[in-house]
N, C-alpha and C. Protein backbone atom coordinates (compact mmCIF):
# COMPACT_ATOMS: atom_id res chain seq x y z
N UNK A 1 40.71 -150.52 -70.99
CA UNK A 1 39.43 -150.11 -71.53
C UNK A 1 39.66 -149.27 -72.79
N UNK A 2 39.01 -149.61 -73.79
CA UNK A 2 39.12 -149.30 -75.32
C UNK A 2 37.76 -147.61 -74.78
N UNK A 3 39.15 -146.31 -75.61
CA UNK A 3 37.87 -145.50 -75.05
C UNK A 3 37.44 -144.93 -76.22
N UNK A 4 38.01 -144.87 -77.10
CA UNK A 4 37.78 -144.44 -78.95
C UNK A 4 38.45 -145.18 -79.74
N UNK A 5 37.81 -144.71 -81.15
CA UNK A 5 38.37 -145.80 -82.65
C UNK A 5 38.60 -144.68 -83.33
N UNK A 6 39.61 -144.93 -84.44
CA UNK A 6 39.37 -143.50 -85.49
C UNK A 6 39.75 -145.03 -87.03
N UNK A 7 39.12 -144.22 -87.85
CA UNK A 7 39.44 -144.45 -88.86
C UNK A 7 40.72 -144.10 -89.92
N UNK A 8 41.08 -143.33 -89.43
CA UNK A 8 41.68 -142.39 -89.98
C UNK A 8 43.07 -141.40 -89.01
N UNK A 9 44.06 -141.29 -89.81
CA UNK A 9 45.29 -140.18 -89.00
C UNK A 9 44.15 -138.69 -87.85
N UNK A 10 43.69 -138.16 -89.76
CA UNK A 10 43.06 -137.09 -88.56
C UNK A 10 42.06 -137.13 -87.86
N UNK A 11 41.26 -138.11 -87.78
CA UNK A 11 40.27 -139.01 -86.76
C UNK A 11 41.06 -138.99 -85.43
N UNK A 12 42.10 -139.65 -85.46
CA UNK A 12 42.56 -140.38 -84.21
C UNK A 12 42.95 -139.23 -83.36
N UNK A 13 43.77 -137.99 -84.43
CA UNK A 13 44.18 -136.51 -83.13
C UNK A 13 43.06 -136.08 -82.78
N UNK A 14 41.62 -135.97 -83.87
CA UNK A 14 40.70 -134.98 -83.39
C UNK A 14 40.05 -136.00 -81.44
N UNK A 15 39.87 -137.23 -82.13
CA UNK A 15 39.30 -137.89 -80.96
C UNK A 15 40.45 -137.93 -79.85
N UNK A 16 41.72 -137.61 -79.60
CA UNK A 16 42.79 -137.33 -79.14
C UNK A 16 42.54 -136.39 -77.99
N UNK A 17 42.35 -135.20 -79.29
CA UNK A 17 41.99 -133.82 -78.33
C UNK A 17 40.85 -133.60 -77.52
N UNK A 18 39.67 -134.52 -78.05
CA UNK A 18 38.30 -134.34 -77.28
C UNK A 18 38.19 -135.10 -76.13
N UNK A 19 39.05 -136.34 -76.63
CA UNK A 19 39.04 -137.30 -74.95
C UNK A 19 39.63 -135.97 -73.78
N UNK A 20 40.72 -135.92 -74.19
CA UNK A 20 41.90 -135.22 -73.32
C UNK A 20 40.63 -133.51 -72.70
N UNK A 21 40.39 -133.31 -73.62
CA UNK A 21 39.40 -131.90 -73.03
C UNK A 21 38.38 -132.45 -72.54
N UNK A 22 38.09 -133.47 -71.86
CA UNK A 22 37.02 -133.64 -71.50
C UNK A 22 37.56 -134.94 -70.14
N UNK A 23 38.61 -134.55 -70.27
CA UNK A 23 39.29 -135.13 -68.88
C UNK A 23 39.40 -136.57 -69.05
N UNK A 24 39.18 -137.30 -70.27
CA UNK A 24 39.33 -138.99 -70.72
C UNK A 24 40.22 -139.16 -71.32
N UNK A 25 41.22 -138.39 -71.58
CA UNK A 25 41.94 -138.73 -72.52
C UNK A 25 43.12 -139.71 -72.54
N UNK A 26 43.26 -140.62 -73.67
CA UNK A 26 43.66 -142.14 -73.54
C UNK A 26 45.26 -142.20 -73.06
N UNK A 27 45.71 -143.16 -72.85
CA UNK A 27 46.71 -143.17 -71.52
C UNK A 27 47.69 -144.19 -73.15
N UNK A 28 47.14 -144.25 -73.39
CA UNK A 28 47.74 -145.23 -74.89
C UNK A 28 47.06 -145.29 -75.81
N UNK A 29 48.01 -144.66 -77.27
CA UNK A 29 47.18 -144.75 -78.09
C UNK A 29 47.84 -145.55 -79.14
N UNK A 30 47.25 -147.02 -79.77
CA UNK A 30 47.64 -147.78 -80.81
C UNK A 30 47.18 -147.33 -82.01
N UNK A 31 48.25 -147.51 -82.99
CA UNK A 31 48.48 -146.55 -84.42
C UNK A 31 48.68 -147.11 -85.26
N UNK A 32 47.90 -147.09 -86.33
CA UNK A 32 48.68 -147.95 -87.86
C UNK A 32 49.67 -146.98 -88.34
N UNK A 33 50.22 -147.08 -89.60
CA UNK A 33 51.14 -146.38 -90.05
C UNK A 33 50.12 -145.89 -91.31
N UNK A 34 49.85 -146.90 -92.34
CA UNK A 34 49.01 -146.41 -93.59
C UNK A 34 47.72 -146.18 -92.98
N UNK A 35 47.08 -144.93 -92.96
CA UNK A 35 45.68 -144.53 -93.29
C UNK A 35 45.36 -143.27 -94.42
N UNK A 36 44.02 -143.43 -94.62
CA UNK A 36 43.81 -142.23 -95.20
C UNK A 36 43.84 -140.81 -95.03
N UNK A 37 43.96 -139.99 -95.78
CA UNK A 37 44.17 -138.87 -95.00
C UNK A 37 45.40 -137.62 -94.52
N UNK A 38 45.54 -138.76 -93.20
CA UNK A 38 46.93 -138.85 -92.24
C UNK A 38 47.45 -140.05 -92.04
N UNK A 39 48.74 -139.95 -91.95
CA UNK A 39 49.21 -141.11 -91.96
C UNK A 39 49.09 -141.23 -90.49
N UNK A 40 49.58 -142.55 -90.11
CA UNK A 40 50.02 -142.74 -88.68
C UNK A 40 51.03 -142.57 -88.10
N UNK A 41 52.53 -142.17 -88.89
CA UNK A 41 53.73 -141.13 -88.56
C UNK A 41 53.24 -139.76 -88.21
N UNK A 42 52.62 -139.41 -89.33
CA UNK A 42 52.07 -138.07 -89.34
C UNK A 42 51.21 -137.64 -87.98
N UNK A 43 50.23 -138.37 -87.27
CA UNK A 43 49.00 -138.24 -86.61
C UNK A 43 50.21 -138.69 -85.49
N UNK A 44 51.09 -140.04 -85.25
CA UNK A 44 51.65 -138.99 -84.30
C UNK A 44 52.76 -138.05 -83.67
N UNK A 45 53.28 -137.63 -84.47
CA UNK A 45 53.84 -136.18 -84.62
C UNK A 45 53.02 -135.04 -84.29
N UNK A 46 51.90 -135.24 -84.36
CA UNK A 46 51.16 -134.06 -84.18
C UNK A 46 50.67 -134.43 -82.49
N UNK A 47 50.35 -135.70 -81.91
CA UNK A 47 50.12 -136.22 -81.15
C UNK A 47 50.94 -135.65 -80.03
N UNK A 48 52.47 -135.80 -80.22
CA UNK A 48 53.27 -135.72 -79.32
C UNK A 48 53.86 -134.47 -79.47
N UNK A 49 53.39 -133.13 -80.53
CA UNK A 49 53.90 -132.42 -80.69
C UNK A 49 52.61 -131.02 -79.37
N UNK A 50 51.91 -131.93 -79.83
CA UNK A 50 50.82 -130.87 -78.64
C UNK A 50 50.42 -131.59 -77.56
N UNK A 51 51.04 -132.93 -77.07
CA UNK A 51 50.91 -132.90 -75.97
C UNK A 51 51.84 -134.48 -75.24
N UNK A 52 53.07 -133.68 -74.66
CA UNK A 52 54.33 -134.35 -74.34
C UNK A 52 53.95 -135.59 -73.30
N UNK A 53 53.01 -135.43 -73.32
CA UNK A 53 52.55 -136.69 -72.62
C UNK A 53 51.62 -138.30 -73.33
N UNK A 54 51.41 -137.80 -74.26
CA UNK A 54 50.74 -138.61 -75.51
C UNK A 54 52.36 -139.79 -75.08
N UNK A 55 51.42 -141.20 -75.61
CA UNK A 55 51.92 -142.11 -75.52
C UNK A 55 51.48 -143.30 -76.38
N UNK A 56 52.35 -143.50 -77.75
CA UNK A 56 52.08 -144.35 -78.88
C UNK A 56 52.41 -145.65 -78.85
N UNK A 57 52.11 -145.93 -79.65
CA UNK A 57 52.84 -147.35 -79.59
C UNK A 57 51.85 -147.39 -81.01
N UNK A 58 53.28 -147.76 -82.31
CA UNK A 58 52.29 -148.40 -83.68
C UNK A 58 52.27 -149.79 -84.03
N UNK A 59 50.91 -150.06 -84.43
CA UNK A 59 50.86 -151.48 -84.52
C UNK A 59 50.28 -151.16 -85.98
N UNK A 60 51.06 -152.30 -86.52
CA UNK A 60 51.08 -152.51 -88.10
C UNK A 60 51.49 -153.64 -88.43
N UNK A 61 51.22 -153.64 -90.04
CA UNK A 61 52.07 -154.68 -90.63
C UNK A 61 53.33 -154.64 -91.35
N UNK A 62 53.46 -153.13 -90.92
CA UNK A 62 54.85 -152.92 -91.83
C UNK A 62 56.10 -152.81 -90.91
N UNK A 63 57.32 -153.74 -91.57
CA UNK A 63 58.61 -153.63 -90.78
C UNK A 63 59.11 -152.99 -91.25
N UNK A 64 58.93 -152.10 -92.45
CA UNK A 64 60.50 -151.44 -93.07
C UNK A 64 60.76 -150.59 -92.50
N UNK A 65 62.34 -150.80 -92.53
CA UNK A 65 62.71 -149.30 -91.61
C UNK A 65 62.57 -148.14 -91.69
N UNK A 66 62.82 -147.76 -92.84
CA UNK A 66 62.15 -146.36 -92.64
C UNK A 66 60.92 -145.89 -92.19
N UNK A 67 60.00 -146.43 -92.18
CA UNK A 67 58.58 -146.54 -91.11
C UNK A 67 58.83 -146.65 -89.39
N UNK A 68 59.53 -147.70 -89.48
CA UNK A 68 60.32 -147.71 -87.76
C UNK A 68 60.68 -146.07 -87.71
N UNK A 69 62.01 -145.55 -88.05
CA UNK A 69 62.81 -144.56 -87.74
C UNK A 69 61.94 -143.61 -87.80
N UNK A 70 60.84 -143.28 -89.38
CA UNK A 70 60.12 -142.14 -88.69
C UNK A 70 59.13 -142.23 -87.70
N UNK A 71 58.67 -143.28 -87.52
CA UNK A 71 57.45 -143.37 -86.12
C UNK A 71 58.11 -142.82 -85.08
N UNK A 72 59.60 -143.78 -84.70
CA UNK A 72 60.27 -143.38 -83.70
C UNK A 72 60.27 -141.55 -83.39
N UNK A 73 60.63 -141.46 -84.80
CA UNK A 73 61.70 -139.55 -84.69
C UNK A 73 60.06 -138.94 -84.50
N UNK A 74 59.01 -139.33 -84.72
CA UNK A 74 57.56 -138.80 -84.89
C UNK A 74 56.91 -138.73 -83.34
N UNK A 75 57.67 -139.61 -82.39
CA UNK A 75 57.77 -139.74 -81.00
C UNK A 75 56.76 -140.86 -80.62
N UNK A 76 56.74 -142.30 -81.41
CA UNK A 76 56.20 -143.47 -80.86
C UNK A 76 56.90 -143.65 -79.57
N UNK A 77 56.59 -144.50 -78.45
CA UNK A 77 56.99 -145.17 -78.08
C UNK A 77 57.13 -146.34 -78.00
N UNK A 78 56.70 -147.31 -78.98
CA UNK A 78 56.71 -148.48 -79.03
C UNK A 78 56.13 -149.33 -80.80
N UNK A 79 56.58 -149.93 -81.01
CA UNK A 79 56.66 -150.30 -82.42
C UNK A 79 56.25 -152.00 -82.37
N UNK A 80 55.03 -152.09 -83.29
CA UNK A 80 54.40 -153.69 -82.96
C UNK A 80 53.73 -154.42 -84.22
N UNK A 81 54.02 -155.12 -84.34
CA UNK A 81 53.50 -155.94 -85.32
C UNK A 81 52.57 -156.40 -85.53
N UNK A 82 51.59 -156.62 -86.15
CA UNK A 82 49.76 -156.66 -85.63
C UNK A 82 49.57 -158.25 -85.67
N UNK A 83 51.01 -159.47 -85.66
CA UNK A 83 50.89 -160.74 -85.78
C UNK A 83 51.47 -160.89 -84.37
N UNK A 84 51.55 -159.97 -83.67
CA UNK A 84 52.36 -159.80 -81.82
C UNK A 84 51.12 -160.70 -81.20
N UNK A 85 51.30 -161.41 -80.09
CA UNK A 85 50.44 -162.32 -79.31
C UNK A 85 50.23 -161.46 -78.22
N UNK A 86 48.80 -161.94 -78.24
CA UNK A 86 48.18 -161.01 -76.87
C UNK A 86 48.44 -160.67 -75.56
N UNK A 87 49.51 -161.63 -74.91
CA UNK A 87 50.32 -161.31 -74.18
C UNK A 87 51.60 -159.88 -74.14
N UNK A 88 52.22 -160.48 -75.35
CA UNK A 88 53.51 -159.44 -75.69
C UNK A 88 52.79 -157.96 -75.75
N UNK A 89 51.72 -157.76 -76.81
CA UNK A 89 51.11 -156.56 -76.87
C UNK A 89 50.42 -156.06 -75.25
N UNK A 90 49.92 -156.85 -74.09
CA UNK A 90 49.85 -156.02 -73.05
C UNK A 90 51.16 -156.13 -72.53
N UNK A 91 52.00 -156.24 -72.71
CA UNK A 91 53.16 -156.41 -72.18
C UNK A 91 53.98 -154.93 -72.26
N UNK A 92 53.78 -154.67 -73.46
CA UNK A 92 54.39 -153.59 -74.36
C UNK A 92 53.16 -152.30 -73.78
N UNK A 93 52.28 -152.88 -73.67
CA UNK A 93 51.49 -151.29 -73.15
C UNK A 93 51.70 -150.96 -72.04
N UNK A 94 51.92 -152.00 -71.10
CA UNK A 94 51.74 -151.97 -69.58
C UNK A 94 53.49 -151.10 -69.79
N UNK A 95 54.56 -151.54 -70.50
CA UNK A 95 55.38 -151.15 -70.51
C UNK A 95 55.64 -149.50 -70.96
N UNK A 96 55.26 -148.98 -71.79
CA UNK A 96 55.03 -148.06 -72.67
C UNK A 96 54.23 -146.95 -71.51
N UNK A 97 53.68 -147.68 -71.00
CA UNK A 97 51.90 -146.46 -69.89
C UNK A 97 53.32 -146.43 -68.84
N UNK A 98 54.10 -146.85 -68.76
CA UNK A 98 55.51 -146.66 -67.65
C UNK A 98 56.29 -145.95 -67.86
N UNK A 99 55.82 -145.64 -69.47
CA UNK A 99 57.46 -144.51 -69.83
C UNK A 99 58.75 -144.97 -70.48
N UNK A 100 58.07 -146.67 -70.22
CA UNK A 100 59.54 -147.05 -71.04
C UNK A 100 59.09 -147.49 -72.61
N UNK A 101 60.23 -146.96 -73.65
CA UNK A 101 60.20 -147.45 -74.63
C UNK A 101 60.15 -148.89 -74.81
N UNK A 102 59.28 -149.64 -76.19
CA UNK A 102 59.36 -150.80 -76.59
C UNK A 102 59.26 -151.23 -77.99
N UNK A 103 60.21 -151.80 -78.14
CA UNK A 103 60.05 -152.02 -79.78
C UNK A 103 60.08 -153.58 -79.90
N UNK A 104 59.48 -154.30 -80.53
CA UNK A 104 59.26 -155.70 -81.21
C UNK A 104 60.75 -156.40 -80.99
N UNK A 105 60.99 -157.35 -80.55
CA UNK A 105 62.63 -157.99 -80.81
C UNK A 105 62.66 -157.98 -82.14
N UNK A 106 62.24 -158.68 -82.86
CA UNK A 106 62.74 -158.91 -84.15
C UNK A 106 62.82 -157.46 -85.33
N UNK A 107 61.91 -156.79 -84.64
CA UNK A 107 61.97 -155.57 -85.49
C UNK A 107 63.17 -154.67 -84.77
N UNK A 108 63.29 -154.83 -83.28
CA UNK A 108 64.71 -154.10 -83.40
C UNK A 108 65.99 -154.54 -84.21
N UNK A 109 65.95 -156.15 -83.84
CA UNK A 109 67.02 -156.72 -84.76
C UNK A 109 67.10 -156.67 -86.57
N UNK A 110 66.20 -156.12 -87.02
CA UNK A 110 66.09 -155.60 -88.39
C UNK A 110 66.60 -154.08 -88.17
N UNK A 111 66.28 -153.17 -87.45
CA UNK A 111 66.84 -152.10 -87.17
C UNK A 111 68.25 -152.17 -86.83
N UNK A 112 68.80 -153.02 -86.19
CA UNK A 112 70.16 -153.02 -85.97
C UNK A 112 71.14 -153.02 -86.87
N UNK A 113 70.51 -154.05 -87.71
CA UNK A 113 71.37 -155.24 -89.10
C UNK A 113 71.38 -153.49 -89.33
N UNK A 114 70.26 -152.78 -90.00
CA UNK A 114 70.23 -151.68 -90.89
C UNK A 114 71.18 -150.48 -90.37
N UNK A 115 70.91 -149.73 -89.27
CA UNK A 115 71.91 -149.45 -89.01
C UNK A 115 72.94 -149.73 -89.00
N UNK A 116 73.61 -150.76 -88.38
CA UNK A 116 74.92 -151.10 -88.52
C UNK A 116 75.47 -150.86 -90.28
N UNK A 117 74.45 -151.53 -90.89
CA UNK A 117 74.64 -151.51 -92.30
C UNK A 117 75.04 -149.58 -93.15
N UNK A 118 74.05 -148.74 -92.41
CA UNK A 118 74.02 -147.27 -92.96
C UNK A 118 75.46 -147.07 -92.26
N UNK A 119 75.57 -147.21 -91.23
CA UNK A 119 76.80 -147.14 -90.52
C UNK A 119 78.17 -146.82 -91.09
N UNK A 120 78.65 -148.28 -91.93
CA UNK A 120 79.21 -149.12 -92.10
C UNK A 120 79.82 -147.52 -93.69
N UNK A 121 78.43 -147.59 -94.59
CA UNK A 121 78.17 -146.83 -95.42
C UNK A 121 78.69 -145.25 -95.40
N UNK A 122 78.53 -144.67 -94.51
CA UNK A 122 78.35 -143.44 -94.17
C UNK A 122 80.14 -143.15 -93.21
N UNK A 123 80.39 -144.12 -92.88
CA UNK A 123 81.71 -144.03 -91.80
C UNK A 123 82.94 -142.93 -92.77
N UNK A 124 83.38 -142.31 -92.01
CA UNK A 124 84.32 -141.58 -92.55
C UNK A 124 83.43 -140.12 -92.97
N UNK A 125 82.30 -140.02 -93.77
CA UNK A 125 81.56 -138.56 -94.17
C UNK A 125 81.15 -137.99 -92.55
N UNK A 126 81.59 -136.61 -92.81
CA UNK A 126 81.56 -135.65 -92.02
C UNK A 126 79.88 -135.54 -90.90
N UNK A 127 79.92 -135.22 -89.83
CA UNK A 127 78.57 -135.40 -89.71
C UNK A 127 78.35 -133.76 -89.18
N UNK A 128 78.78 -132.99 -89.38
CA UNK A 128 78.84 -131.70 -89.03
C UNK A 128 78.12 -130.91 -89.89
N UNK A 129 77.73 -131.19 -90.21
CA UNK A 129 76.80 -130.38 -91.78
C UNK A 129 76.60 -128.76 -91.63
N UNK A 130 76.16 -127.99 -91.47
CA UNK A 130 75.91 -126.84 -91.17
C UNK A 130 74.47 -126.41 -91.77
N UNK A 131 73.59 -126.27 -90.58
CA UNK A 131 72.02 -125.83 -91.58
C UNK A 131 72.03 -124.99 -91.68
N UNK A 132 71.21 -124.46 -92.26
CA UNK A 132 70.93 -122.99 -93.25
C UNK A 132 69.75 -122.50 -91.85
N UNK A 133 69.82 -121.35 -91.37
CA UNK A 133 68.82 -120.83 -90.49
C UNK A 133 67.35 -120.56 -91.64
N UNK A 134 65.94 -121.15 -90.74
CA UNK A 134 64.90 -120.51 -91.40
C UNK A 134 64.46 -119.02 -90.97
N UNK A 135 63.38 -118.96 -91.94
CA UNK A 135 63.02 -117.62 -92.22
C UNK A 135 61.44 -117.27 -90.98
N UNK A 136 61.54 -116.50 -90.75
CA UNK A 136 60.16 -116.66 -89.91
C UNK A 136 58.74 -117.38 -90.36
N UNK A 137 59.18 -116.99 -91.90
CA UNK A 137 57.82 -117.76 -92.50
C UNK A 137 57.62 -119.16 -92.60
N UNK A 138 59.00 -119.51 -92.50
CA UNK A 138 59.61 -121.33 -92.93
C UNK A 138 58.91 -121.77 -91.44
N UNK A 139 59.28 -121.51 -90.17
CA UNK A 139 58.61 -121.31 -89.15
C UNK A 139 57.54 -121.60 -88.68
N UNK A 140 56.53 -120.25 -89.53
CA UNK A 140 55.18 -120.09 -89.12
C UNK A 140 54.78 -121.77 -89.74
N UNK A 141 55.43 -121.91 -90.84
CA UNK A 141 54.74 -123.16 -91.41
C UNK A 141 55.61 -124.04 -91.25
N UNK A 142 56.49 -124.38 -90.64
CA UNK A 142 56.73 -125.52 -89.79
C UNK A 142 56.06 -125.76 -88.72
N UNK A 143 55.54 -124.88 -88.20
CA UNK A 143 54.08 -125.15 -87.23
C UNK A 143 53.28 -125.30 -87.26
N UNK A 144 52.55 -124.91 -88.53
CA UNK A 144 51.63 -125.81 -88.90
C UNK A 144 51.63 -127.05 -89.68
N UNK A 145 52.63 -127.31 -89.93
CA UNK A 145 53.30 -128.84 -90.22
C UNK A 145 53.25 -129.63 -89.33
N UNK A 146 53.41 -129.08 -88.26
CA UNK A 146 53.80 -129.96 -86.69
C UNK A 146 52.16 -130.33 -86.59
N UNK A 147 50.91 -129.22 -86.61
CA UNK A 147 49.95 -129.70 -86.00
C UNK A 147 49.25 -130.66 -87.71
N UNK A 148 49.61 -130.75 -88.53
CA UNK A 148 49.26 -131.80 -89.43
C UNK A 148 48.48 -131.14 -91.01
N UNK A 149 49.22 -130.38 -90.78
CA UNK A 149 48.22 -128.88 -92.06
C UNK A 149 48.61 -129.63 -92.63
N UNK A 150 47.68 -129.45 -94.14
CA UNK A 150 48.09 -129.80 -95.41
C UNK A 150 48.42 -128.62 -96.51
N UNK A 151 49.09 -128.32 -96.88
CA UNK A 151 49.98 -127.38 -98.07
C UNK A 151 48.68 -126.63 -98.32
N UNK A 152 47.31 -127.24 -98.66
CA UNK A 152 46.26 -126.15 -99.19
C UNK A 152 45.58 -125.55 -97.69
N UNK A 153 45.62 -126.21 -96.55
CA UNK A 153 44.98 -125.86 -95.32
C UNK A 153 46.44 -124.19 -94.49
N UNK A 154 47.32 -124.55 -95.47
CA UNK A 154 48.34 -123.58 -94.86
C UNK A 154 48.36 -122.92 -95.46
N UNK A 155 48.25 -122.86 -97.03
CA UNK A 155 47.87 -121.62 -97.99
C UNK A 155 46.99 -120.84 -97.84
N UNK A 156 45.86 -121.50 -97.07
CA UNK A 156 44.47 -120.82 -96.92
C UNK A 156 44.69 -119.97 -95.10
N UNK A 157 45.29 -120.53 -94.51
CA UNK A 157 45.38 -119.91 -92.84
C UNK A 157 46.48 -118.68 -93.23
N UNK A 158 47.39 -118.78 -94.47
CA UNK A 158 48.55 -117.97 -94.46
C UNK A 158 48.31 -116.78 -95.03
N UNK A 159 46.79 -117.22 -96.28
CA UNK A 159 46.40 -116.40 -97.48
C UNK A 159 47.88 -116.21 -98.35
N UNK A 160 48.23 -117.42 -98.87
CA UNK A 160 49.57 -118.09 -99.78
C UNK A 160 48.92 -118.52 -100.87
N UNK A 161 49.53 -118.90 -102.19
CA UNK A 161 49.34 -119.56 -102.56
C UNK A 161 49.83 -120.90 -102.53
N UNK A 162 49.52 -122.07 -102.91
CA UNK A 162 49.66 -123.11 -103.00
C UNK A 162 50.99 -123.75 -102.87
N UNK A 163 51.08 -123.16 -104.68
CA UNK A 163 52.07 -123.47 -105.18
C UNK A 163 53.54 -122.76 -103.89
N UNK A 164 53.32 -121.45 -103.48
CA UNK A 164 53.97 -121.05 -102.72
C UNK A 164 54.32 -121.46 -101.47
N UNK A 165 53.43 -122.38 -100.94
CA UNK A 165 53.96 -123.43 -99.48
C UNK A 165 54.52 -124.22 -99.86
N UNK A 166 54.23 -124.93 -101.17
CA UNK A 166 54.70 -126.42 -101.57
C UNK A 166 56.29 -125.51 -101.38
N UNK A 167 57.03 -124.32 -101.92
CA UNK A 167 58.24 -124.01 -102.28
C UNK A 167 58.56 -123.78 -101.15
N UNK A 168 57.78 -123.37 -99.92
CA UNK A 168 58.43 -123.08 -98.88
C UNK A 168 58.59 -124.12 -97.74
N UNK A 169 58.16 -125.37 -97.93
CA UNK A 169 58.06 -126.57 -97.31
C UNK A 169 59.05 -127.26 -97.96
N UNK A 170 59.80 -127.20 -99.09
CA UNK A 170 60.22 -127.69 -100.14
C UNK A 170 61.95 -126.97 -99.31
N UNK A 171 62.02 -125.85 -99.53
CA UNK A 171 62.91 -125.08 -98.73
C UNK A 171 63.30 -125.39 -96.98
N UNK A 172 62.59 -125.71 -96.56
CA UNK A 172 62.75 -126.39 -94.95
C UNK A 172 63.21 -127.86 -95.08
N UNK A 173 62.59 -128.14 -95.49
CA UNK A 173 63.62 -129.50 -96.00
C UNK A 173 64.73 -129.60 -96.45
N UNK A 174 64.83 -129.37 -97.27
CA UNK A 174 66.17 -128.55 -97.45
C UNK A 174 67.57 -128.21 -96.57
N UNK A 175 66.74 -127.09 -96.01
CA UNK A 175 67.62 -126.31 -94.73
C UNK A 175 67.78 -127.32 -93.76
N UNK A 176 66.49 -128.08 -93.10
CA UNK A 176 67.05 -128.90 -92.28
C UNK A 176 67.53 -130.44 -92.57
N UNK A 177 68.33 -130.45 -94.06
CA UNK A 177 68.34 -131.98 -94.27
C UNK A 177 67.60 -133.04 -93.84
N UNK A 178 66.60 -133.00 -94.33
CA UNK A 178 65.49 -133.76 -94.12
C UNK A 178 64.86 -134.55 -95.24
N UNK A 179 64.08 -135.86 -95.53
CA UNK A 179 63.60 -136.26 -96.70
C UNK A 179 62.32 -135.98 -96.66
N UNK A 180 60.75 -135.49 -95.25
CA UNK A 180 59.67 -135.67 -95.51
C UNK A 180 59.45 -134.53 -94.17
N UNK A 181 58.01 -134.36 -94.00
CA UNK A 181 57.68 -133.11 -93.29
C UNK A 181 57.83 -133.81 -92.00
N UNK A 182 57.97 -135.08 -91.61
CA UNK A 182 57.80 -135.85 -90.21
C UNK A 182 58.97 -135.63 -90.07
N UNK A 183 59.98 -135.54 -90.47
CA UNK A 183 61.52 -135.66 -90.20
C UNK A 183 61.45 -134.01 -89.86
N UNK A 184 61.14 -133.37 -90.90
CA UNK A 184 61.58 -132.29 -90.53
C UNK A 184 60.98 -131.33 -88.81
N UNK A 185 59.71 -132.25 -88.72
CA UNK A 185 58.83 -131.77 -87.69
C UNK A 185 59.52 -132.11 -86.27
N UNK A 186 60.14 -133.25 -86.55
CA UNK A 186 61.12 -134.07 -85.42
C UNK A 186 62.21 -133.27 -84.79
N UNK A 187 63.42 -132.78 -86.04
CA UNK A 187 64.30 -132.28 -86.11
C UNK A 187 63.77 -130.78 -85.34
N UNK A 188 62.68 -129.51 -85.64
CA UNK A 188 62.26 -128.92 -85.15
C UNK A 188 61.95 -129.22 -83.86
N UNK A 189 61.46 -129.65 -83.74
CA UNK A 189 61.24 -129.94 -81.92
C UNK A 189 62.14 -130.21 -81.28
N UNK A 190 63.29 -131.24 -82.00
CA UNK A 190 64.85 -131.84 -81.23
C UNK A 190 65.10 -130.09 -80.97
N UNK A 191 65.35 -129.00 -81.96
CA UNK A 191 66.18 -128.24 -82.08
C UNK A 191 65.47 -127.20 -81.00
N UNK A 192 64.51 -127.35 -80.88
CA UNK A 192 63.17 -126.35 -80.08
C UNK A 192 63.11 -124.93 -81.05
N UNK A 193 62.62 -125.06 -82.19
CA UNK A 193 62.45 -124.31 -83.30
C UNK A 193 60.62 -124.11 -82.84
N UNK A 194 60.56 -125.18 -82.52
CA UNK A 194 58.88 -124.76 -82.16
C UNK A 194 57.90 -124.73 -81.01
């Protein structure tokens, strides 16, 4: 049973949170990746960051990997192609509402080739890196990163300027070798920073 639609990343958490407070809240939730707004990495990161029981699965049209890896690290459980047959897709939910991960065959086997490939690349460099500890403030606003702030919505809750989150979001990245705020939001939670 279809119990909400969103248009939108921050559509889909707000209707997220209201199902769930009101004792409906969806047992599976299917995700694009591009929307306005919020993305669908983004929306769910925030999804699974406030509530460990949220259960994704993105359906899109995009295979590239880096979309895979951050959905994954963003805490999908399941990755789908919106040309998947109506079978496979309840297949994958019924699977997914179980707890078990599912990803597309062919899109894992594009994930594999790639890995193997970064692999291959990377073999021999050190993987020990050493991060730089954050600052309480890097913190405060890595938490509101997690729930889906935007740089001016965190300037304004922090009374920051602007320009001054962009440097301090800019700086967490950084510290935690990271390329985007979903990675870094991931890595925080792996580390229990938040």
């Amino acid at each position: 049973q279809v119990v909400g639609e969103a248009a939108d990343g921050e559509e889909a958490v707000s209707q997220y949170n209201t199902l769930r407070n009101l004792g409906n809240g969806p047992d599976i939730v299917l995700m694009d990746i591009q929307m306005p707004r919020m993305s669908g990495v983004q929306a769910t990161a925030v999804l699974t960051t406030s509530d460990s029981a949220a259960r994704v699965i993105i359906l899109t049209t995009f295979d590239y990997e880096d979309y895979v890896f951050d959905a994954i690290k963003a805490g999908a459980m399941g990755y789908l192609l919106k040309d998947v047959p109506a079978d496979e897709l309840m297949a994958t939910i019924r699977q997914v509402y179980a707890g078990e991960p599912s990803i597309q065959p062919k899109i894992a086997n594009k994930l594999l080739m790639e890995f193997g490939r970064k692999g291959r690349s990377t073999a021999g460099t050190s993987s020990s890196s050493q991060q730089e500890e954050l600052s309480p403030r890097e913190i405060e606003i890595l938490k509101l990163l997690a729930e889906g702030a935007s740089n001016r919505k965190i300037a304004e809750k922090l009374v920051l300027a602007e320009g001054t989150v962009k440097n301090h979001v800019s700086n967490i990245l950084s510290k935690l070798h990271t390329e985007n705020r979903t990675q870094a939001v991931y890595l925080a939670r792996e580390r229990k920073l938040l």
